[in-house]
C-alpha atoms as a PDB file:
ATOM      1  CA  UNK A   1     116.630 114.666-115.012  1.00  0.00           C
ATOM      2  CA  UNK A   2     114.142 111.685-114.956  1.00  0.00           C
ATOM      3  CA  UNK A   3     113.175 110.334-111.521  1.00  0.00           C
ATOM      4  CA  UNK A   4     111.490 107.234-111.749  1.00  0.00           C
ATOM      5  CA  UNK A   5     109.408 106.043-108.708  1.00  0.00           C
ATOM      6  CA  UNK A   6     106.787 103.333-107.979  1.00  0.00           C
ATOM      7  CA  UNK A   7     103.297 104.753-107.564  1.00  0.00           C
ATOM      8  CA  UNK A   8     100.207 103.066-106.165  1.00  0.00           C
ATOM      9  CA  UNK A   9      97.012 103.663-107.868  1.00  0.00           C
ATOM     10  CA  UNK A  10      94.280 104.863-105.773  1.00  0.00           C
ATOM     11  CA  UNK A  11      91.715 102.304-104.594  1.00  0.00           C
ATOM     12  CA  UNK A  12      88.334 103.159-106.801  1.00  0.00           C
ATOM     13  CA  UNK A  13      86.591 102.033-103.172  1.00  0.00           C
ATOM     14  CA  UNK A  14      88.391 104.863-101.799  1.00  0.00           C
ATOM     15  CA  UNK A  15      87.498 107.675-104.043  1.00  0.00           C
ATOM     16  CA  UNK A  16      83.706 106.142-103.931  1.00  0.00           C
ATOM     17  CA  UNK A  17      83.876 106.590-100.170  1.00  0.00           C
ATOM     18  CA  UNK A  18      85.056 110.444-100.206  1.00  0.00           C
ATOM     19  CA  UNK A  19      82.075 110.917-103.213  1.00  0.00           C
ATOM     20  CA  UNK A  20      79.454 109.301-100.359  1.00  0.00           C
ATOM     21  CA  UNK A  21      80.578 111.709 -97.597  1.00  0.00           C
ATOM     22  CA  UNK A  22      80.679 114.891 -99.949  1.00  0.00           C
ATOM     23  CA  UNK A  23      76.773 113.587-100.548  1.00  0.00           C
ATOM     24  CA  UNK A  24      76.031 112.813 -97.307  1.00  0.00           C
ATOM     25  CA  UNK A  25      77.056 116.472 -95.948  1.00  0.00           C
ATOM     26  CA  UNK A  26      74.911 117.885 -98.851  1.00  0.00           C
ATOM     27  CA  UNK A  27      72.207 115.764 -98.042  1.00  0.00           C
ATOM     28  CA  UNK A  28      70.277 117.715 -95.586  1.00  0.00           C
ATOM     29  CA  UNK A  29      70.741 121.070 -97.763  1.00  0.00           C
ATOM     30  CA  UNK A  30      69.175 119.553-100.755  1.00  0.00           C
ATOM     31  CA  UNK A  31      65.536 118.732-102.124  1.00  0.00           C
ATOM     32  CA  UNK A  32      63.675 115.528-102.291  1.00  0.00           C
ATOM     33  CA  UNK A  33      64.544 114.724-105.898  1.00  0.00           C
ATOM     34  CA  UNK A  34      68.142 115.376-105.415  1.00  0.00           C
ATOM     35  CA  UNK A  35      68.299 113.445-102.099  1.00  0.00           C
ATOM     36  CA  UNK A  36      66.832 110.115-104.406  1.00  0.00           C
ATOM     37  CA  UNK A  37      69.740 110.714-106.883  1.00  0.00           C
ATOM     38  CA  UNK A  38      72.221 110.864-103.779  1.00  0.00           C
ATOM     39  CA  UNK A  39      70.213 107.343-102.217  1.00  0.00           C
ATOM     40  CA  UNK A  40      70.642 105.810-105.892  1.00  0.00           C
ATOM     41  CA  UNK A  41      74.028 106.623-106.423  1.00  0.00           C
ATOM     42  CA  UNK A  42      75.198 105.538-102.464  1.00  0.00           C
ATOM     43  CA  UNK A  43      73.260 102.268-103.370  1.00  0.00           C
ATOM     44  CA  UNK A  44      75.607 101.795-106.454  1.00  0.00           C
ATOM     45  CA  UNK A  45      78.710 103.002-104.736  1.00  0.00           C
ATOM     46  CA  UNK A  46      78.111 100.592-101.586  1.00  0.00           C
ATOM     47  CA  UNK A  47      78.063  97.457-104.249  1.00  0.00           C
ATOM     48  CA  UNK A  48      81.373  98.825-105.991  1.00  0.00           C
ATOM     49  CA  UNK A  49      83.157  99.507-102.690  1.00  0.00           C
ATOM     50  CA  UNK A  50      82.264  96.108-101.515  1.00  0.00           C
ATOM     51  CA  UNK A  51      83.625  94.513-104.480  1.00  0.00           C
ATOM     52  CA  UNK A  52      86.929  95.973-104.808  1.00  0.00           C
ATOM     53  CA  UNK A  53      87.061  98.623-101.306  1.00  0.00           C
ATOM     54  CA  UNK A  54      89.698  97.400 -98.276  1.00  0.00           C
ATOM     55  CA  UNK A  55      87.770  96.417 -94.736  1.00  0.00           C
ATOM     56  CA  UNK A  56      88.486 100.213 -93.796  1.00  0.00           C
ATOM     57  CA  UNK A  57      86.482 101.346 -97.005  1.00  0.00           C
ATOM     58  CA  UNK A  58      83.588  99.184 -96.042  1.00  0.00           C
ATOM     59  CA  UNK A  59      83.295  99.912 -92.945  1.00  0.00           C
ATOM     60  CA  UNK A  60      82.905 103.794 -93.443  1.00  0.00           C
ATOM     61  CA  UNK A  61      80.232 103.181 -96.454  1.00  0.00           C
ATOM     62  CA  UNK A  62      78.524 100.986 -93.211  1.00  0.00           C
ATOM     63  CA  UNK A  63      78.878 104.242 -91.128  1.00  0.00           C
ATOM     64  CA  UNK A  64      77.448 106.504 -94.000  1.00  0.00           C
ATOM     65  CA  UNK A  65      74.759 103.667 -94.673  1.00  0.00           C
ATOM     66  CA  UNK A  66      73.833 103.883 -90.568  1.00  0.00           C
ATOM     67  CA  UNK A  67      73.847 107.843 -90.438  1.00  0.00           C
ATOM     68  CA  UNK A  68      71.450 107.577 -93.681  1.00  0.00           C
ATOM     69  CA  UNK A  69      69.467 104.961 -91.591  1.00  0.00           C
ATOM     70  CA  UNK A  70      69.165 107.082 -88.925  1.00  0.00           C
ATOM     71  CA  UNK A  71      67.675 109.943 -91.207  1.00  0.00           C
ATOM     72  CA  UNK A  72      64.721 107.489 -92.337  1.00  0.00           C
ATOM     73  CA  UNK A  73      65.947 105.695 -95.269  1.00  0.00           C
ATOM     74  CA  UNK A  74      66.292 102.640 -95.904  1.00  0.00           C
ATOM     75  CA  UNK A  75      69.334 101.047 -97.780  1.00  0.00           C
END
């Protein structure tokens, strides 16, 4: 038996945004080398979600981006 059914592809803004929390909870746990590959790869992630991400994947990369403000950095 075949069953045939339209999928939707997930959103690459969507999968960035779960990748940017997973480093975000790791962030505190981690050293200062580690924490600049997490800042360089949110930096590339926030361009790529605000090419192709919806308005609800932008606006939690701008909630990540203000919690990582809040630690000191600046994005």
């Amino acid at each position: 038996m075949t069953i045939i059914k339209n999928t939707k592809a997930l959103n690459r803004g969507f999968s960035y945004v779960v990748e940017s929390l997973a480093n975000l909870t790791r962030f505190d746990m981690v050293d200062d080398d580690q924490k600049e590959i997490y800042l360089s790869q949110f930096k590339e992630t926030y361009r790529v979600v605000r090419k192709v991400g919806t308005k609800d994947d932008l606006k939690a990369m701008g909630e990540i981006k203000k919690e990582l403000k809040s630690k000191g950095y600046d994005l």
